[in-house]
C-alpha atoms as a PDB file:
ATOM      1  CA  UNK A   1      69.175  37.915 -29.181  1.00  0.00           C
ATOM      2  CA  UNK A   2      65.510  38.892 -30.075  1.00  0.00           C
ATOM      3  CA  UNK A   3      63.666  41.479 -27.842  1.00  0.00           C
ATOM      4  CA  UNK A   4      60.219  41.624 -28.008  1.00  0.00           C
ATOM      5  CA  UNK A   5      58.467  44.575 -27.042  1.00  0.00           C
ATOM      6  CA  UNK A   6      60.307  45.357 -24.207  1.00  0.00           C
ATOM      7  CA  UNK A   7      64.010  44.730 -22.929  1.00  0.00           C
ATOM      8  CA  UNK A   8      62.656  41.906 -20.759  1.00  0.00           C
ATOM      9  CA  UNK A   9      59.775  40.812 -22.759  1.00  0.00           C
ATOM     10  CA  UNK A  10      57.523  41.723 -19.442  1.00  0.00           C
ATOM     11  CA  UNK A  11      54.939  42.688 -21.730  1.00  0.00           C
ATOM     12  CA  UNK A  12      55.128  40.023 -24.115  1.00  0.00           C
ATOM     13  CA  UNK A  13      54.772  37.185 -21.065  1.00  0.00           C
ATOM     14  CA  UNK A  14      51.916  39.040 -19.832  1.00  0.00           C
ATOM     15  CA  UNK A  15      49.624  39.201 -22.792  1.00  0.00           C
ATOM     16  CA  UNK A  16      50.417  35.260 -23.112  1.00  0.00           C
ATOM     17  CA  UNK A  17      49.387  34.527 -19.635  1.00  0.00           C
ATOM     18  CA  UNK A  18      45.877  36.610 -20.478  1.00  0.00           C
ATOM     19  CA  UNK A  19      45.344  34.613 -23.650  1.00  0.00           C
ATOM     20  CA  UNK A  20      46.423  31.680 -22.549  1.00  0.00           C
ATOM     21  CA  UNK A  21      44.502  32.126 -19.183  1.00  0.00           C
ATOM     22  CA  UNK A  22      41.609  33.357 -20.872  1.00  0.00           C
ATOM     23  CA  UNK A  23      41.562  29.913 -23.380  1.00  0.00           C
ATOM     24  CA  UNK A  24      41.184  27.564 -20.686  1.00  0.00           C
ATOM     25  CA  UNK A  25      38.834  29.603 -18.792  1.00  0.00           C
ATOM     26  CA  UNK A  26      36.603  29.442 -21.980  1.00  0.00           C
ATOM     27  CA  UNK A  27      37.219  25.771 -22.116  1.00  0.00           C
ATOM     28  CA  UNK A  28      36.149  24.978 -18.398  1.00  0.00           C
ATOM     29  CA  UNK A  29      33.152  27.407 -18.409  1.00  0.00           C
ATOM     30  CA  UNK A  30      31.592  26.358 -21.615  1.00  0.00           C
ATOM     31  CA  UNK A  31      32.173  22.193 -20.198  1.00  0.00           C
ATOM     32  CA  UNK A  32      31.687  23.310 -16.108  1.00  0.00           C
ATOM     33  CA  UNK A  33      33.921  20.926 -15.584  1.00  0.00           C
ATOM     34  CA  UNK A  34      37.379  21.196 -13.223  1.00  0.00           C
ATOM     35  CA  UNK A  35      39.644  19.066 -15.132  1.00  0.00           C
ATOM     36  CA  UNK A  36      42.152  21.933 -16.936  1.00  0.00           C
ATOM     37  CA  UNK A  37      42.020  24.384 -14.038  1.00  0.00           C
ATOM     38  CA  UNK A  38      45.654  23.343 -12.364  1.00  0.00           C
ATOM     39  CA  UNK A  39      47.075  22.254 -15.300  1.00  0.00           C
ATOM     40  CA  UNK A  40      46.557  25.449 -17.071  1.00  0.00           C
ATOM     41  CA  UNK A  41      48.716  27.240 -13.942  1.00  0.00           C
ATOM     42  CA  UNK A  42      51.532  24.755 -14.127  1.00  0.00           C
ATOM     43  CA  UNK A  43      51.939  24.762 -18.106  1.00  0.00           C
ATOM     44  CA  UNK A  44      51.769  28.979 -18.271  1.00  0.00           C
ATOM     45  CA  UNK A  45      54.857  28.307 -15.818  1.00  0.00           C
ATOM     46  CA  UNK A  46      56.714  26.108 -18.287  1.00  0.00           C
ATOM     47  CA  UNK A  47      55.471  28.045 -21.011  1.00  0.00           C
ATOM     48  CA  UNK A  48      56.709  31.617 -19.945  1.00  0.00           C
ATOM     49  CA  UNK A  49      60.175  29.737 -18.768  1.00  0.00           C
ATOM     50  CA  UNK A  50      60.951  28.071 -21.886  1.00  0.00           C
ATOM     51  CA  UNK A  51      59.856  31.055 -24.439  1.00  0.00           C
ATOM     52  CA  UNK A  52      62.147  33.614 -22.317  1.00  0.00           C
ATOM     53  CA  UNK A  53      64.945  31.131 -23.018  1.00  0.00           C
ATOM     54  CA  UNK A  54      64.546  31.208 -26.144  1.00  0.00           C
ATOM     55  CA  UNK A  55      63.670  35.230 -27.107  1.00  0.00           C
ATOM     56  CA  UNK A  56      67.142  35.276 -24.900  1.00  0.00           C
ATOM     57  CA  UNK A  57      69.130  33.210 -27.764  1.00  0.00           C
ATOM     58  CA  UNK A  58      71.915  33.679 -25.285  1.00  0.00           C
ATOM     59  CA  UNK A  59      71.974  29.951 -23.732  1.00  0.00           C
ATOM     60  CA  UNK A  60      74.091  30.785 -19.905  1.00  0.00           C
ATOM     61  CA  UNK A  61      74.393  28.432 -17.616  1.00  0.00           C
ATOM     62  CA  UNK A  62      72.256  30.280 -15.042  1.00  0.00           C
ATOM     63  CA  UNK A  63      69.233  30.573 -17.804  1.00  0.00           C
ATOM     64  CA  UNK A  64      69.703  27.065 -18.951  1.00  0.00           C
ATOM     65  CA  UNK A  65      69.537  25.909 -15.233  1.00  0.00           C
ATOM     66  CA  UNK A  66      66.849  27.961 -13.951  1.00  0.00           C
ATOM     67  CA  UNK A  67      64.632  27.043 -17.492  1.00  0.00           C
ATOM     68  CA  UNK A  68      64.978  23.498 -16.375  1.00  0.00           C
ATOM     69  CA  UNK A  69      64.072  23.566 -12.915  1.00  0.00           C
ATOM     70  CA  UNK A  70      60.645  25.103 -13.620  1.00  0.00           C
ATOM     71  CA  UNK A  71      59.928  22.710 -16.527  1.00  0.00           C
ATOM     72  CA  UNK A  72      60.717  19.610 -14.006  1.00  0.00           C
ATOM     73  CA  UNK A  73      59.029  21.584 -11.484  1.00  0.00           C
ATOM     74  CA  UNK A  74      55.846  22.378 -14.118  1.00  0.00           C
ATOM     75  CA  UNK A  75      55.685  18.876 -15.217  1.00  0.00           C
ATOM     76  CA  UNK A  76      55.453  17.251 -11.843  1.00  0.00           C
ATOM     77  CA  UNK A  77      53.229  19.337 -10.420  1.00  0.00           C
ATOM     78  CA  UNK A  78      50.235  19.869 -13.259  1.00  0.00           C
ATOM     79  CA  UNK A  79      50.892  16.038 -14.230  1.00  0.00           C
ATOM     80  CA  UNK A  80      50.205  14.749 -10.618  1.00  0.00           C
ATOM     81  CA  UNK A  81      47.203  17.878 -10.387  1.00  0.00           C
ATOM     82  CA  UNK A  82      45.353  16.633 -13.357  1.00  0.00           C
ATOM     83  CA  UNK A  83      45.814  13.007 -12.286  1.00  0.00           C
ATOM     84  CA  UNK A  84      44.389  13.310  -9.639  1.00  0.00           C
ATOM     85  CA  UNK A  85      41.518  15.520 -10.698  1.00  0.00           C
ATOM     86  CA  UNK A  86      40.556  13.026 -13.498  1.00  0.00           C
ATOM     87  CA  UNK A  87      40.228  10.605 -10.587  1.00  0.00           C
ATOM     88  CA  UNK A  88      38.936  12.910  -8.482  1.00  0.00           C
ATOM     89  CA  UNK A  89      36.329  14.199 -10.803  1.00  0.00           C
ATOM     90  CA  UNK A  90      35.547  17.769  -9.318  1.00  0.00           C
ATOM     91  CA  UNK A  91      37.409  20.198  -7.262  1.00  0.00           C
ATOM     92  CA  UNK A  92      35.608  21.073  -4.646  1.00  0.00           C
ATOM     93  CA  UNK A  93      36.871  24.398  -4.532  1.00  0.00           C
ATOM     94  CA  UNK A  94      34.542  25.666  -7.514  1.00  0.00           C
ATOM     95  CA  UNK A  95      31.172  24.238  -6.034  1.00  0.00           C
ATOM     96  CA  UNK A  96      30.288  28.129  -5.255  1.00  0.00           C
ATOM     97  CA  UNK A  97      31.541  29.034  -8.469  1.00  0.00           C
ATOM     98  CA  UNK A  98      31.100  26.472 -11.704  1.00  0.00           C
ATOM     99  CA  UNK A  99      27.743  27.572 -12.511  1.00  0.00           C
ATOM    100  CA  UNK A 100      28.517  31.654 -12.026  1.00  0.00           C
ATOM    101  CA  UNK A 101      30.750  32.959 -15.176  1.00  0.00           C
ATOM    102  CA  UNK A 102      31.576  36.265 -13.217  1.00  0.00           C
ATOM    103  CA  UNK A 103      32.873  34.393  -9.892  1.00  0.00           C
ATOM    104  CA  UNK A 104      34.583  31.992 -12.047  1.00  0.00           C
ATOM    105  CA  UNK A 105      36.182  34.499 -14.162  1.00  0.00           C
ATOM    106  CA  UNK A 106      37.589  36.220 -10.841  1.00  0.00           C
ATOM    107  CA  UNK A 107      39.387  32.856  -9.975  1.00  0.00           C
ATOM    108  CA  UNK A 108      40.937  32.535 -13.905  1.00  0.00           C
ATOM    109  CA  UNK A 109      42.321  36.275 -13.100  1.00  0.00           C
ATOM    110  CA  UNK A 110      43.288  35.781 -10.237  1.00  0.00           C
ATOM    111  CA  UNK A 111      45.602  32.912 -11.599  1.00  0.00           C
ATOM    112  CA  UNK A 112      46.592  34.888 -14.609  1.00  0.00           C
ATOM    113  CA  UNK A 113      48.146  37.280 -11.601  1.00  0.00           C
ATOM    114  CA  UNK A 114      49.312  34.212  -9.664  1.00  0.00           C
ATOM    115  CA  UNK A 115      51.366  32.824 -12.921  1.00  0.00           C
ATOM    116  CA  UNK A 116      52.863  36.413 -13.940  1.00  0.00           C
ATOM    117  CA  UNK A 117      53.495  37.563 -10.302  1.00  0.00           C
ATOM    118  CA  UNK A 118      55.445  34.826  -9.334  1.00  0.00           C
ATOM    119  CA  UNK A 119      57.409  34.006 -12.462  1.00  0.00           C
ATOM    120  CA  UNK A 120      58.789  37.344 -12.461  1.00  0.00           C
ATOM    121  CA  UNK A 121      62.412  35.708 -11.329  1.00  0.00           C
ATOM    122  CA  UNK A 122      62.824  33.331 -14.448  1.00  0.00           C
ATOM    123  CA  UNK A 123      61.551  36.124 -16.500  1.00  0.00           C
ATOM    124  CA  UNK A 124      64.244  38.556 -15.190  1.00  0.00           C
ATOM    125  CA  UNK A 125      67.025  35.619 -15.078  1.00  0.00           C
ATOM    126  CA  UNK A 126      66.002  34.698 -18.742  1.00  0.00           C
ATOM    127  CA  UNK A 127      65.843  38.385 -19.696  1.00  0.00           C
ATOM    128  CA  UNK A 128      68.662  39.133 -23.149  1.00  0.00           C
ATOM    129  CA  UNK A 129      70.999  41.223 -21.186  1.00  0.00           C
ATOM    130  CA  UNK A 130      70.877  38.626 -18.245  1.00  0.00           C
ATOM    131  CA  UNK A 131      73.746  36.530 -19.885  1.00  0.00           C
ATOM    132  CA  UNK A 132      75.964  38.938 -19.674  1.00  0.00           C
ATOM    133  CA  UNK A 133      75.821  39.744 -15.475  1.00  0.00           C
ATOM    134  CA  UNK A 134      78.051  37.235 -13.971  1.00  0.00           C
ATOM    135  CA  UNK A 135      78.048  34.355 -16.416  1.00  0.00           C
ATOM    136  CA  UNK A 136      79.144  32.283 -13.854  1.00  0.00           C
ATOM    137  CA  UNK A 137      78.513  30.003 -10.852  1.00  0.00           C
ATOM    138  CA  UNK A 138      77.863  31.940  -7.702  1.00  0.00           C
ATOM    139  CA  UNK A 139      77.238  31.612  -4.130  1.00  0.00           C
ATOM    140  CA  UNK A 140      73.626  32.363  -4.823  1.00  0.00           C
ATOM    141  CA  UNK A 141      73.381  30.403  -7.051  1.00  0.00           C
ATOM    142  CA  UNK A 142      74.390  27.288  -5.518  1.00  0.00           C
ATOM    143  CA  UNK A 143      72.516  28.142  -2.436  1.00  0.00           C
ATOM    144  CA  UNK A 144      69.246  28.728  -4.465  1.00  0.00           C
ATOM    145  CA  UNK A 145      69.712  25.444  -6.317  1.00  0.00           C
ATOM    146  CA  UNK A 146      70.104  23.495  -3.284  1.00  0.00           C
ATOM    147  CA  UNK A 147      66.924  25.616  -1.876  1.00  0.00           C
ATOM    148  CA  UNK A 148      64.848  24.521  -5.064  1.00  0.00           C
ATOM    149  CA  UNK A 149      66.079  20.447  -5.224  1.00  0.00           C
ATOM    150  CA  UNK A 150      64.827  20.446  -1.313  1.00  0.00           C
ATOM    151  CA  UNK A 151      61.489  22.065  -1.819  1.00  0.00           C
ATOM    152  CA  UNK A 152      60.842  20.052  -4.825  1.00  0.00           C
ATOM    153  CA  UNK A 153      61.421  16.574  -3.058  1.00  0.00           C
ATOM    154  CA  UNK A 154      59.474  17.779  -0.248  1.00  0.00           C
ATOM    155  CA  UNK A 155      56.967  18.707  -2.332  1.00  0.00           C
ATOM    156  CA  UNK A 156      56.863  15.764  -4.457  1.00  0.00           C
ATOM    157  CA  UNK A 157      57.404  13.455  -1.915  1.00  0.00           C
ATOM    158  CA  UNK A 158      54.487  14.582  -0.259  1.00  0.00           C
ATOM    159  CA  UNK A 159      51.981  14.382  -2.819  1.00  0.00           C
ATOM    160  CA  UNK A 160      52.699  11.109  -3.230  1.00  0.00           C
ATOM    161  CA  UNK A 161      52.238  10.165   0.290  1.00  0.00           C
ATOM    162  CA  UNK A 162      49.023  11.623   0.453  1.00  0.00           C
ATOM    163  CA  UNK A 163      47.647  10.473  -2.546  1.00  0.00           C
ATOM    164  CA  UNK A 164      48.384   6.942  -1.913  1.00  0.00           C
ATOM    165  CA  UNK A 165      47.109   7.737   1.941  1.00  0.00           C
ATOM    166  CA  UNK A 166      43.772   8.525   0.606  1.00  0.00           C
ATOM    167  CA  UNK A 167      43.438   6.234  -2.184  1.00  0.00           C
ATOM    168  CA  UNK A 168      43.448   3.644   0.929  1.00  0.00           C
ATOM    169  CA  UNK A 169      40.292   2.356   1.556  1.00  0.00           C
ATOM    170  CA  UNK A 170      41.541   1.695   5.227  1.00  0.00           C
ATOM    171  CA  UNK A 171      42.306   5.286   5.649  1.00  0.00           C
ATOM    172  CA  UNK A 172      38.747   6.426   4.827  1.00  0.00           C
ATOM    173  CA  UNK A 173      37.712   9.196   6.975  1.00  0.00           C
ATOM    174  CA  UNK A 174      41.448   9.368   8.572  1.00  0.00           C
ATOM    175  CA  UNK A 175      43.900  12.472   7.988  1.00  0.00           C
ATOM    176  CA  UNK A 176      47.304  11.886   6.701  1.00  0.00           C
ATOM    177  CA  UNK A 177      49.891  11.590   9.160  1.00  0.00           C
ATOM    178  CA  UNK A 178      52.158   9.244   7.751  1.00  0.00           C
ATOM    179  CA  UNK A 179      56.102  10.253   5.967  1.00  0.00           C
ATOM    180  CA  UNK A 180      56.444  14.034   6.167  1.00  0.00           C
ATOM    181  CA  UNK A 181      53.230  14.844   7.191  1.00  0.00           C
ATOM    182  CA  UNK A 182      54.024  13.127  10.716  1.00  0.00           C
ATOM    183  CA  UNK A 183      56.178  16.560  11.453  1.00  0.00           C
ATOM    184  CA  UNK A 184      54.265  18.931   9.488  1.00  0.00           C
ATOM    185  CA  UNK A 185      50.603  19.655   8.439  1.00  0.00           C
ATOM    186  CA  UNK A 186      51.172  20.991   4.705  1.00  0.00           C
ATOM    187  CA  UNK A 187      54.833  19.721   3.889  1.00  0.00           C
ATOM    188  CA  UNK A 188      53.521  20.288  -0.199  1.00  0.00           C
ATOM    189  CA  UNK A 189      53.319  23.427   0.363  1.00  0.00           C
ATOM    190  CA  UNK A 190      56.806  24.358   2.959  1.00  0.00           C
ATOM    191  CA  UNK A 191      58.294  22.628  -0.324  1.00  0.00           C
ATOM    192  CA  UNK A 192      56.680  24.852  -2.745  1.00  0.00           C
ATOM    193  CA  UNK A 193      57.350  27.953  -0.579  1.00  0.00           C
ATOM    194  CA  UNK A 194      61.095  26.831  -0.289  1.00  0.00           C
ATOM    195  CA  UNK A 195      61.965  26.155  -4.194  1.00  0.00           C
ATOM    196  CA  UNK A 196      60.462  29.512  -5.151  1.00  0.00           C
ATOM    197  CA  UNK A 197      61.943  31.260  -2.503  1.00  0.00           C
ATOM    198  CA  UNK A 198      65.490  29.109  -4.275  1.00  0.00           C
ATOM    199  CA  UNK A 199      64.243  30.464  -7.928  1.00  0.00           C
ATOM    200  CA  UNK A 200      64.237  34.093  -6.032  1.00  0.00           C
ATOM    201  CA  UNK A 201      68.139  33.647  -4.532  1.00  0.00           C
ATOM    202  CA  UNK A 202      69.729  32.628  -7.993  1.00  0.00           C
ATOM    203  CA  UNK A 203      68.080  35.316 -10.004  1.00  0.00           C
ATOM    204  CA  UNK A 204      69.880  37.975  -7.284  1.00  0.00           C
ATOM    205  CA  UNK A 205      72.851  37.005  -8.872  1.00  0.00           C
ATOM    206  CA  UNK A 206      72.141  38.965 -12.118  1.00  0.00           C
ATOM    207  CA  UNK A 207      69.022  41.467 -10.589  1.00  0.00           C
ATOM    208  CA  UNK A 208      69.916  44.963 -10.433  1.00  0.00           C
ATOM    209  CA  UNK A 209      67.537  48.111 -10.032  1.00  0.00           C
ATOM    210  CA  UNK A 210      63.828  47.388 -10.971  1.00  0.00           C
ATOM    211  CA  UNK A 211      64.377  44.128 -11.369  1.00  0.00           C
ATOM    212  CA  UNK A 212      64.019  43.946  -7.979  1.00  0.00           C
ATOM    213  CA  UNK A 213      61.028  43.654  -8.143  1.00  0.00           C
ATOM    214  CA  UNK A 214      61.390  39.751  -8.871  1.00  0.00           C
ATOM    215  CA  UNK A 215      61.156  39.572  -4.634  1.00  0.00           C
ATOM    216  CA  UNK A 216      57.198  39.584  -5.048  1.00  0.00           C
ATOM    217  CA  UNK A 217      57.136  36.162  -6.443  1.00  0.00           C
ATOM    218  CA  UNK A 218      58.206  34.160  -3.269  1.00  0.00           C
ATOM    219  CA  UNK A 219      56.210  36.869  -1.424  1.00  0.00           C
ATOM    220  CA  UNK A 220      53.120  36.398  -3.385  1.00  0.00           C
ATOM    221  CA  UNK A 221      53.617  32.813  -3.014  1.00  0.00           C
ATOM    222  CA  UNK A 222      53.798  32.838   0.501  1.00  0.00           C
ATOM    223  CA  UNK A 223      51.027  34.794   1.018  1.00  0.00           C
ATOM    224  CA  UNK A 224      48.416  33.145  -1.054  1.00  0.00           C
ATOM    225  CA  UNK A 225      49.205  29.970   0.858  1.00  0.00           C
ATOM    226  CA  UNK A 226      50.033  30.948   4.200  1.00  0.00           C
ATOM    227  CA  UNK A 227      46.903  33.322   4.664  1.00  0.00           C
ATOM    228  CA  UNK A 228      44.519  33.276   1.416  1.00  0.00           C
ATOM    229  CA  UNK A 229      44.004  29.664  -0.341  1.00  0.00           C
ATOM    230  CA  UNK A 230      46.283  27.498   0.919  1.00  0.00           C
ATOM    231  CA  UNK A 231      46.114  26.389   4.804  1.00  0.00           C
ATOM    232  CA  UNK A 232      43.683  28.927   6.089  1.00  0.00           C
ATOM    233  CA  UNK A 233      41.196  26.396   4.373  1.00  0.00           C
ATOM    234  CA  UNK A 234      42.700  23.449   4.550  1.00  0.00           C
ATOM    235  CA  UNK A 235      42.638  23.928   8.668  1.00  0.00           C
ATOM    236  CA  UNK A 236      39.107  25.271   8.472  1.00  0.00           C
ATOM    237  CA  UNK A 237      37.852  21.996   6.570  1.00  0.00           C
ATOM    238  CA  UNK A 238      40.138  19.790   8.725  1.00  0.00           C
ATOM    239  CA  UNK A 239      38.797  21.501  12.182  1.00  0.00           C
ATOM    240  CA  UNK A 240      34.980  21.103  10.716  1.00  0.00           C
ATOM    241  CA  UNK A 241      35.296  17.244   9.902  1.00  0.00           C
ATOM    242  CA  UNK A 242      37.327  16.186  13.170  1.00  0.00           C
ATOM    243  CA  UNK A 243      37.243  18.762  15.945  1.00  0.00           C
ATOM    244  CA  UNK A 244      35.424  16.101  18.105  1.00  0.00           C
ATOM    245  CA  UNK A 245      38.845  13.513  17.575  1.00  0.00           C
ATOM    246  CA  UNK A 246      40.461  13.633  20.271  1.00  0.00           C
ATOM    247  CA  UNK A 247      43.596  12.273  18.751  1.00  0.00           C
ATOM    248  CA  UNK A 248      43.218  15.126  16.117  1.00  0.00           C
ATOM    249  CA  UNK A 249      43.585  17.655  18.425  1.00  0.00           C
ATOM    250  CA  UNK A 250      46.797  16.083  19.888  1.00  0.00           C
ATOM    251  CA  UNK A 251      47.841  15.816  16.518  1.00  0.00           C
ATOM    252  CA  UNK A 252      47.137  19.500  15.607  1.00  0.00           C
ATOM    253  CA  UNK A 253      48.783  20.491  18.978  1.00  0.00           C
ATOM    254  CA  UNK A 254      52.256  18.672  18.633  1.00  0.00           C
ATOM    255  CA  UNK A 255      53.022  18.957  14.787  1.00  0.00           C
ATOM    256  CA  UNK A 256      54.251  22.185  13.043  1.00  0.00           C
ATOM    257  CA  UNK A 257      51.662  23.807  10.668  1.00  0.00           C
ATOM    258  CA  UNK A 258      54.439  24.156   7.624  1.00  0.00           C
ATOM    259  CA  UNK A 259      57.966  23.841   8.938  1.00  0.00           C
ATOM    260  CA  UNK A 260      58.958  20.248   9.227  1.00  0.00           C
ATOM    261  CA  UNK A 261      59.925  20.054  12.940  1.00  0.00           C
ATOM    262  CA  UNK A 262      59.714  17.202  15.938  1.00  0.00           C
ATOM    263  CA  UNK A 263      56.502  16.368  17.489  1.00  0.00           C
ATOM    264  CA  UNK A 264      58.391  16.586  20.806  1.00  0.00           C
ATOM    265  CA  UNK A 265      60.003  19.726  20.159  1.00  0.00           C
ATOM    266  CA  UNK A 266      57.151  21.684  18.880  1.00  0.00           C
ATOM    267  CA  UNK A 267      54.790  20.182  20.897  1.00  0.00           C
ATOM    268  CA  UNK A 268      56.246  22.333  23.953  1.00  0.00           C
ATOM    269  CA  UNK A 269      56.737  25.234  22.464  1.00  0.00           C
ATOM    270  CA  UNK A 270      54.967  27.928  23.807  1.00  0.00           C
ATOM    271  CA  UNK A 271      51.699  29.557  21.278  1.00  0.00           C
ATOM    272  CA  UNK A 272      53.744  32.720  20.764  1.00  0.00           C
ATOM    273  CA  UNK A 273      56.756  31.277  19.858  1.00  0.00           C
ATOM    274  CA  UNK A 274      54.725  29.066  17.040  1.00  0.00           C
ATOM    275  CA  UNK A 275      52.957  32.211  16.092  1.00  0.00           C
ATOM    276  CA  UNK A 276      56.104  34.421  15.341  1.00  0.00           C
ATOM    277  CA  UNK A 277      58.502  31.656  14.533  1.00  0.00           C
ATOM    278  CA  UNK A 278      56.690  28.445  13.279  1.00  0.00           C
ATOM    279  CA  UNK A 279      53.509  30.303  11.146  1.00  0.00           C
ATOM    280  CA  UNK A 280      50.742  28.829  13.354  1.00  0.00           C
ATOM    281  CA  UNK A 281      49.234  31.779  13.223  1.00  0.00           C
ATOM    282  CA  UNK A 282      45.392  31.994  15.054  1.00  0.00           C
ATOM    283  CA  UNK A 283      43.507  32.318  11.752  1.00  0.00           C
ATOM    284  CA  UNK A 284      44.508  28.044  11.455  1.00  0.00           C
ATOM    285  CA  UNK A 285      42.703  27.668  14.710  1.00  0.00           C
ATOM    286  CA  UNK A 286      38.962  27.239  14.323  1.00  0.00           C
ATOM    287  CA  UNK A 287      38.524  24.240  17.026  1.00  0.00           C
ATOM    288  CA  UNK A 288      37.136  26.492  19.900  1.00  0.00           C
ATOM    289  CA  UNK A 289      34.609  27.504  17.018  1.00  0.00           C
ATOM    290  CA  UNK A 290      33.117  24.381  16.267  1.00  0.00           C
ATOM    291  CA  UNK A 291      32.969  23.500  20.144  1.00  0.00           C
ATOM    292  CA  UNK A 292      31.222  26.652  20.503  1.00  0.00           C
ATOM    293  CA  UNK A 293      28.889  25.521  17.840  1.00  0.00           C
ATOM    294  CA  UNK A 294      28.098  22.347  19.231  1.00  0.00           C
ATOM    295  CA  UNK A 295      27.573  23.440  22.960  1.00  0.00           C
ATOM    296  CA  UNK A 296      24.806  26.261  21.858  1.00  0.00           C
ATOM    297  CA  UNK A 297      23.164  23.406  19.854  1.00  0.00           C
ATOM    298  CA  UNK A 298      22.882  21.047  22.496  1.00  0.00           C
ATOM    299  CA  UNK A 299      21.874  24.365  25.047  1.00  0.00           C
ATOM    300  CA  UNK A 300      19.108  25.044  21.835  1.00  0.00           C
ATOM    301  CA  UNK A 301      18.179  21.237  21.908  1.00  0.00           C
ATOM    302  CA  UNK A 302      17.583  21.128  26.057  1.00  0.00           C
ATOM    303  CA  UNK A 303      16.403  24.039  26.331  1.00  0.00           C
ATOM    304  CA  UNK A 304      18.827  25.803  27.823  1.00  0.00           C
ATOM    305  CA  UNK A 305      19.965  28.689  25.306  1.00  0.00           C
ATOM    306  CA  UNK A 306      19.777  32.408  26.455  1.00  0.00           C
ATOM    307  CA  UNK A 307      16.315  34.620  25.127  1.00  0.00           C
ATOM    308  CA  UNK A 308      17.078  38.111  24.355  1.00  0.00           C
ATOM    309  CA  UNK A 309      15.124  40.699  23.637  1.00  0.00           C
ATOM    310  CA  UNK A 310      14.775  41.719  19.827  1.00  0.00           C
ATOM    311  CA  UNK A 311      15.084  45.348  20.117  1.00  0.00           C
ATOM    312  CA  UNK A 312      18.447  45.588  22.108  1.00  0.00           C
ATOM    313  CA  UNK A 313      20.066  44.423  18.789  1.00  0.00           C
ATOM    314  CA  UNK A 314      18.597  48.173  17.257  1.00  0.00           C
ATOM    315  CA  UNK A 315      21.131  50.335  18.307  1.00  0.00           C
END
């Protein structure tokens, strides 16, 4: 067993997430250039799994399990993210960004935090004295598993769909609505949600006071992509490019914004119910915007708009 500054080498996994961070934010500033970005997230993962297994020198079944799940998990993912960025060529998501250091130094921070935050249950399950709390199979544990093989086939399954959907040239201009994403609008990320959420179940089996704290990595997860970077742009960008589709809007209306459920079902559900129950929360909606936008255009363009008087705007 080797400890490393602290009984759960916390502080030892942190300082390699801000160096290692750090590296490839060096690497992509200096080049301006997209290609590392995702892959540096899903390697820290692997990275920060695989060295607490071994500082641990203890080998349980639990560690052994949960070490392998992120490394299949951390190989999928940054393998299929820098594949497609390579054919890609840019992320679109740095535009704003690329050419400031400062701005693009908050987003390599930011995913230093992101990494730490929500690894914080294989660091704890991988932590020395770990072993040695139930070293055996529990109900947790066989729940969480089942939890993470689920979220990961969603997951993968549904990058796959979608990258083959838009590397179509018959689907140009078209949203994906084919496989999973026929009864849900981001079924990538209900699967990520769901196999962290799994990591978070099998590490109760051996948490115990502060360790606890290992509950903020499905919440963090959750809330970066249900109300910070994951579908509250996605929906704004999707709303902006077909708000005038007709069939879009039907589409949008009958399919569940992250829970896979049936068209027909959700589709009658009242809003509230999809609000507290189903995560379509009103942020996701910005198709009354746009049609907004478009009518005081065309009132602008006839003639039409309403004058106002300057001065009742200095209050």
């Amino acid at each position: 067993m080797v400890t490393v500054i602290d009984d759960y080498n916390i502080t030892l996994c942190a300082l390699v997430t801000i160096a290692m961070q750090f590296t490839f934010f060096l690497i992509a500033c200096s080049c301006k250039f997209d290609k590392v970005t995702d892959f540096a997230g899903g390697t820290n993962f692997v990275v920060l799994a695989v060295m607490t297994f071994l500082l641990a020198q203890t080998y349980s079944t639990r560690q052994i399990l949960v070490t392998v799940c992120i490394c299949v998990w951390g190989a999928r993912l940054s393998g299929y993210l820098l594949y497609r960025i390579i054919k890609i060529g840019e992320d679109k998501r740095f535009d704003d960004k690329r050419n400031n250091c400062l701005a693009f130094a908050g987003f390599w921070t930011f995913q230093a935090f992101w990494v730490f935050t929500v690894s914080l249950s294989v660091i704890f399950v991988n932590a020395p004295g770990s072993a040695m709390i139930r070293d055996y199979w529990t109900v947790m544990d066989i729940v969480g598993l089942c939890f993470f093989c689920i979220g990961l086939l969603c997951e993968a399954v549904s990058d796959q769909v979608k990258f083959m959907f838009r590397n179509n040239p018959e689907n140009k201009g078209k949203w994906c609505d084919t496989g999973l994403w026929k009864v849900s609008r981001h079924p990538n990320y209900f699967g990520e949600i769901l196999l962290w959420i799994g990591v978070f179940v099998i590490s109760t089996s051996v948490l115990r006071d502060g360790q606890w704290a290992a509950v903020l990595s499905p919440v963090f997860i959750i809330a970066i992509l249900l109300f910070l970077s994951g579908i509250p742009l996605l929906e704004k960008k999707a709303d902006e490019r077909y708000f005038k589709n007709e069939e879009y809007r039907r589409y949008k209306a009958r399919t569940s914004v992250l829970i896979p459920l049936p068209t027909v079902c959700y589709g009658c559900l009242p809003r509230p119910v999809k609000c507290l129950f189903c995560c379509e929360f009103p942020l996701y909606d910005h198709l009354s915007e746009e049609s907004e936008k478009i009518t005081v255009t065309k009132d602008l363009e006839t003639g039409n708009g309403t004058m106002t008087n300057d001065n009742t705007n200095n209050v």
